[in-house]
Protein backbone atom coordinates (compact mmCIF):
# COMPACT_ATOMS: atom_id res chain seq x y z
CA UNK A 1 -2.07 13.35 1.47
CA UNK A 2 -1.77 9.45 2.80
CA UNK A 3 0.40 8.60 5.03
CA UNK A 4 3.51 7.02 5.03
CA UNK A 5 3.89 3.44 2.78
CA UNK A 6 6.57 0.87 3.81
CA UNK A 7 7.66 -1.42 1.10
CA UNK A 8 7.31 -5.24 1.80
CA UNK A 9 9.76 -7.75 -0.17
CA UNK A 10 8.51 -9.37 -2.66
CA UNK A 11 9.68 -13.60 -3.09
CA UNK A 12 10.91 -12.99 -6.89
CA UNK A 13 10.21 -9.65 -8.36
CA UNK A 14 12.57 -10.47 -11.17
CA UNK A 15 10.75 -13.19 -12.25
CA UNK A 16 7.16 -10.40 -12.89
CA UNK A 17 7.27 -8.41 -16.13
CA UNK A 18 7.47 -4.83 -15.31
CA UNK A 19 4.50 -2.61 -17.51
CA UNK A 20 5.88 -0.43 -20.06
CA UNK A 21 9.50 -1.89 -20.13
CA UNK A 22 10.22 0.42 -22.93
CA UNK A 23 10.27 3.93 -20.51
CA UNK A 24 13.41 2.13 -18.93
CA UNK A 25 15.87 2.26 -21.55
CA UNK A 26 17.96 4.64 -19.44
CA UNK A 27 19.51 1.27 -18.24
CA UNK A 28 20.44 -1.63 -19.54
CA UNK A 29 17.52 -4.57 -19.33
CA UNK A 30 20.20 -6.71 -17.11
CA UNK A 31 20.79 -3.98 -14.49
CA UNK A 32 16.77 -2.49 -14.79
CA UNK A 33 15.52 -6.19 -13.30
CA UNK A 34 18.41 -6.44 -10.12
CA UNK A 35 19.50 -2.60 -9.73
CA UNK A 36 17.93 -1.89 -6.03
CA UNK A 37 16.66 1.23 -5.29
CA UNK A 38 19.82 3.80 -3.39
CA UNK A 39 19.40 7.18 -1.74
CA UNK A 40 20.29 10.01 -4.46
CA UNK A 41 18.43 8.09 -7.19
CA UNK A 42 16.74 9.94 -9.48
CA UNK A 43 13.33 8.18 -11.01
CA UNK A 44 11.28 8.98 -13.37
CA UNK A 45 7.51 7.77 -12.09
CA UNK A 46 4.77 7.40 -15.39
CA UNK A 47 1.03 6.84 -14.32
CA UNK A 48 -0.57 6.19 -17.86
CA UNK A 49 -2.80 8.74 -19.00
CA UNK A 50 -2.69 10.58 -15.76
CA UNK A 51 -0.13 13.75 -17.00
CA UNK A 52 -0.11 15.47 -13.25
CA UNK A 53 1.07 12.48 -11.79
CA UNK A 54 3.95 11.82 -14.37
CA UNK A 55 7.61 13.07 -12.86
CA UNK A 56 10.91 13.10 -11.44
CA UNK A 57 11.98 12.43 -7.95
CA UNK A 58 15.37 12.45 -6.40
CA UNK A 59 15.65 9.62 -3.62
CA UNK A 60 15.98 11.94 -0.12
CA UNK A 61 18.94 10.94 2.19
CA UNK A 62 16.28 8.60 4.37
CA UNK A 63 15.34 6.35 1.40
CA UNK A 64 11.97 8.05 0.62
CA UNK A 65 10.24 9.87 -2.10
CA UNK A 66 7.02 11.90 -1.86
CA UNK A 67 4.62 10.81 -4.45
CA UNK A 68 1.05 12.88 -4.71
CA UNK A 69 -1.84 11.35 -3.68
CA UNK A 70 0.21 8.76 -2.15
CA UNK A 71 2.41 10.20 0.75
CA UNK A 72 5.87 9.74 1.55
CA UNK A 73 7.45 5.77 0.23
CA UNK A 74 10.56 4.05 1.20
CA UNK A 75 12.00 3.00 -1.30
CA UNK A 76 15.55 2.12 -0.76
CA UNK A 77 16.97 -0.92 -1.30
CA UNK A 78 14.03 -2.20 -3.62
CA UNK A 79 13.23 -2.74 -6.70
CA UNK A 80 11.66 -0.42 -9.61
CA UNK A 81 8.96 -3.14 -9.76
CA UNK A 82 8.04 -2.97 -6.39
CA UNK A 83 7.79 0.48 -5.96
CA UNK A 84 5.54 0.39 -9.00
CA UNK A 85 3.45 -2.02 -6.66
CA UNK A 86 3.49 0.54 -3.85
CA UNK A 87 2.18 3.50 -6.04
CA UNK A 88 -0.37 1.47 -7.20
CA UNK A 89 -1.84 0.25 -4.17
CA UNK A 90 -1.39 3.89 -2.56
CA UNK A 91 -3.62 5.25 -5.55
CA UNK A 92 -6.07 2.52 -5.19
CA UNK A 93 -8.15 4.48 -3.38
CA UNK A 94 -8.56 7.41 -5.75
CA UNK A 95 -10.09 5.28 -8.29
CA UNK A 96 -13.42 3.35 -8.58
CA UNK A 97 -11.60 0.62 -11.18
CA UNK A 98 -8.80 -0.27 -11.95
CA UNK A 99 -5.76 1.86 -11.21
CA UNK A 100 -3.84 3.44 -14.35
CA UNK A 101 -0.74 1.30 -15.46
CA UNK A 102 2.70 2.51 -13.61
CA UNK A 103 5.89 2.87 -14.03
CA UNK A 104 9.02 3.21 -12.32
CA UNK A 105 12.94 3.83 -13.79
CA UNK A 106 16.05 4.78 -12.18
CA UNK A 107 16.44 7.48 -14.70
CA UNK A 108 20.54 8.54 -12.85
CA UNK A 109 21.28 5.98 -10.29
CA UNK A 110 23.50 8.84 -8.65
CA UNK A 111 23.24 6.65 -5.05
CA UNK A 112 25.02 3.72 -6.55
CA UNK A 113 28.46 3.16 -5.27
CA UNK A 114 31.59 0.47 -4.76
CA UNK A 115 35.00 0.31 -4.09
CA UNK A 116 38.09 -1.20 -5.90
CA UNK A 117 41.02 -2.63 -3.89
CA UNK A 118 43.84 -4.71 -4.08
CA UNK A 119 46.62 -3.97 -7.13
CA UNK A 120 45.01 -1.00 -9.15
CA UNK A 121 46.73 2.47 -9.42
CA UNK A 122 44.02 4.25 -7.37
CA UNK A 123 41.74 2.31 -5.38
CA UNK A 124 38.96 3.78 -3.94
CA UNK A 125 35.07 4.14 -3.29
CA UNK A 126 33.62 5.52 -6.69
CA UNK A 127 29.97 6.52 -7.67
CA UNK A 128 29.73 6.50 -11.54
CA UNK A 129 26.13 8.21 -11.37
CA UNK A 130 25.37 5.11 -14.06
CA UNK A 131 25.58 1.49 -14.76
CA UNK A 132 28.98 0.44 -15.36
CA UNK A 133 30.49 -3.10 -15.62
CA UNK A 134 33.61 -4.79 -13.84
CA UNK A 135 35.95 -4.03 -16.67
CA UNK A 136 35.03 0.10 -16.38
CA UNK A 137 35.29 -0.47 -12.30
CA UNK A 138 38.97 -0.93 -13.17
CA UNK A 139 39.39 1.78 -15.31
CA UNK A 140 37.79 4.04 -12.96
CA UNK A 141 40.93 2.55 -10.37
CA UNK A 142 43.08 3.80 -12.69
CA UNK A 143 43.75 0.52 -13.91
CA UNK A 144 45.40 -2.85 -13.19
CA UNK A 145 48.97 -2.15 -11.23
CA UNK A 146 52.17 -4.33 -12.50
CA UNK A 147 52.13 -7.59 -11.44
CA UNK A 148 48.11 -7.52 -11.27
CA UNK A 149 46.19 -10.95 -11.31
CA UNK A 150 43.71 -10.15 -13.76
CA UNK A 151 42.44 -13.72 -14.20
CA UNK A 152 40.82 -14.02 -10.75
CA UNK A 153 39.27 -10.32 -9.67
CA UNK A 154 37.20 -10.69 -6.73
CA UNK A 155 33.78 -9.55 -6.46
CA UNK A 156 32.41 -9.41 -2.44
CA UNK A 157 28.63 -8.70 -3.11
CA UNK A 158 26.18 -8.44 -0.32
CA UNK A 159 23.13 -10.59 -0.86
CA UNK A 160 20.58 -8.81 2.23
CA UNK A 161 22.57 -10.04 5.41
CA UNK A 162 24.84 -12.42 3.86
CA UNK A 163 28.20 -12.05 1.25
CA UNK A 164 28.74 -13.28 -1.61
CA UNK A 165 32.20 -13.88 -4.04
CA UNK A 166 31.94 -13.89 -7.59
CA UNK A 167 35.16 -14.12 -10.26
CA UNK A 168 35.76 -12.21 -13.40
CA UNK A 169 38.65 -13.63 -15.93
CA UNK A 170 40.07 -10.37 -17.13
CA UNK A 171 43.07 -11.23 -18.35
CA UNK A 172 42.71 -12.37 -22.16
CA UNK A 173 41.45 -9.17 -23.21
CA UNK A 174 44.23 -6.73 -21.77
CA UNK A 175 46.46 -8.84 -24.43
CA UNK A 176 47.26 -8.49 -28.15
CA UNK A 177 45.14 -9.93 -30.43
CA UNK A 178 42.10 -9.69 -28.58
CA UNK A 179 38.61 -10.92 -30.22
CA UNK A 180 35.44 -11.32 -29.60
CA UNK A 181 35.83 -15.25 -27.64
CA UNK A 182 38.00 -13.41 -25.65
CA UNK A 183 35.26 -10.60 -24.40
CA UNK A 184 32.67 -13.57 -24.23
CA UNK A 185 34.64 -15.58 -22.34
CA UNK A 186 35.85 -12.88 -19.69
CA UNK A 187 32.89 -13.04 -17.34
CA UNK A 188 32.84 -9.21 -17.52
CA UNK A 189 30.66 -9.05 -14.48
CA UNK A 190 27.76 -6.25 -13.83
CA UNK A 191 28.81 -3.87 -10.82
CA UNK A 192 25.69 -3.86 -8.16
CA UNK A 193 25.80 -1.13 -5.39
CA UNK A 194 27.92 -1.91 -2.96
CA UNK A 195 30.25 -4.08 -4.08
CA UNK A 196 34.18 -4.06 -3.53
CA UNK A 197 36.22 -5.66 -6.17
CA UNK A 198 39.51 -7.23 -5.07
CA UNK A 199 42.78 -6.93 -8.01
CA UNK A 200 45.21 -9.78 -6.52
């Protein structure tokens, strides 16, 4: 077995087309090309026509996964993509061409987690075991509390050593008569791992 493989950051791995996008529809396409990488992840690994390398693997508490032929890889806090780029170069050396296709999807993304604050009915720290959106953060709070200002809901998002705010405009569609404008103009934000939304 090899040894150990650190990941390296990659300048803009969301800009690279990830090989065999269609393996991923566990997720939504939005979340599958920003969702980083948690401990208690479960991903599904596919080396193309290579069955015995083809499986599941929980994320262990210190960020790694044990892949055959490869070692142990840290993969927390990256992306699919670039663990796809560290299996690849860790099988490089089993093959005289070109290594096999791979993919990687966060299958349950069981390590993702946030909290909700502020005027809800039960804030918290929640971990849906799945992609969820701002709107379903509140519902998992138990909901907006009386008095709730549902047209400026905070989102704190960390961004690797720095924190970011961004707004979602909730309001129009917790009223009567709600259509489809409404839902498209609501900013109905994706939920990253991590965040803490704020009900003022």
């Amino acid at each position: 077995m090899a040894s150990s493989v650190q990941a390296q950051p990659v300048s803009s791995p969301a800009s690279q087309p990830r090989p065999g996008a269609a393996g991923a529809a566990a997720a939504p396409p939005s979340a599958a090309s920003t969702y980083r990488i948690n401990a208690g992840d479960e991903l599904e690994v596919y080396v193309w026509g290579e069955e015995r390398l083809q499986r599941k693997v929980k994320v262990l508490p210190d960020g790694t996964i044990a892949f055959p032929l490869v070692g142990q890889i840290v993969v927390q806090g990256f992306l699919p993509a670039d663990v796809e780029r560290l299996i690849t170069t860790g099988l490089s050396a089993q093959y005289v061409g070109a290594v096999p296709q791979v993919t990687v999807s966060v299958v349950v993304p069981s390590g993702m987690q946030f909290s909700v604050m502020g005027r809800v009915k039960s804030p918290g720290t929640f971990s849906p075991g799945r992609y969820i959106n701002v709107l379903e953060a509140l519902s998992m709070a138990g909901g907006p509390a009386e008095f709730a200002n549902l047209d400026n809901v905070l989102i704190i998002r960390k961004s690797g050593n720095q924190l970011r705010t961004l707004n979602a405009r909730l309001a129009s569609l917790f009223k009567v008569g709600t259509d489809s404008r409404d839902v498209a103009g609501g900013n109905i934000l994706q939920i990253e791992t991590g965040d803490t939304v704020i009900v003022r």
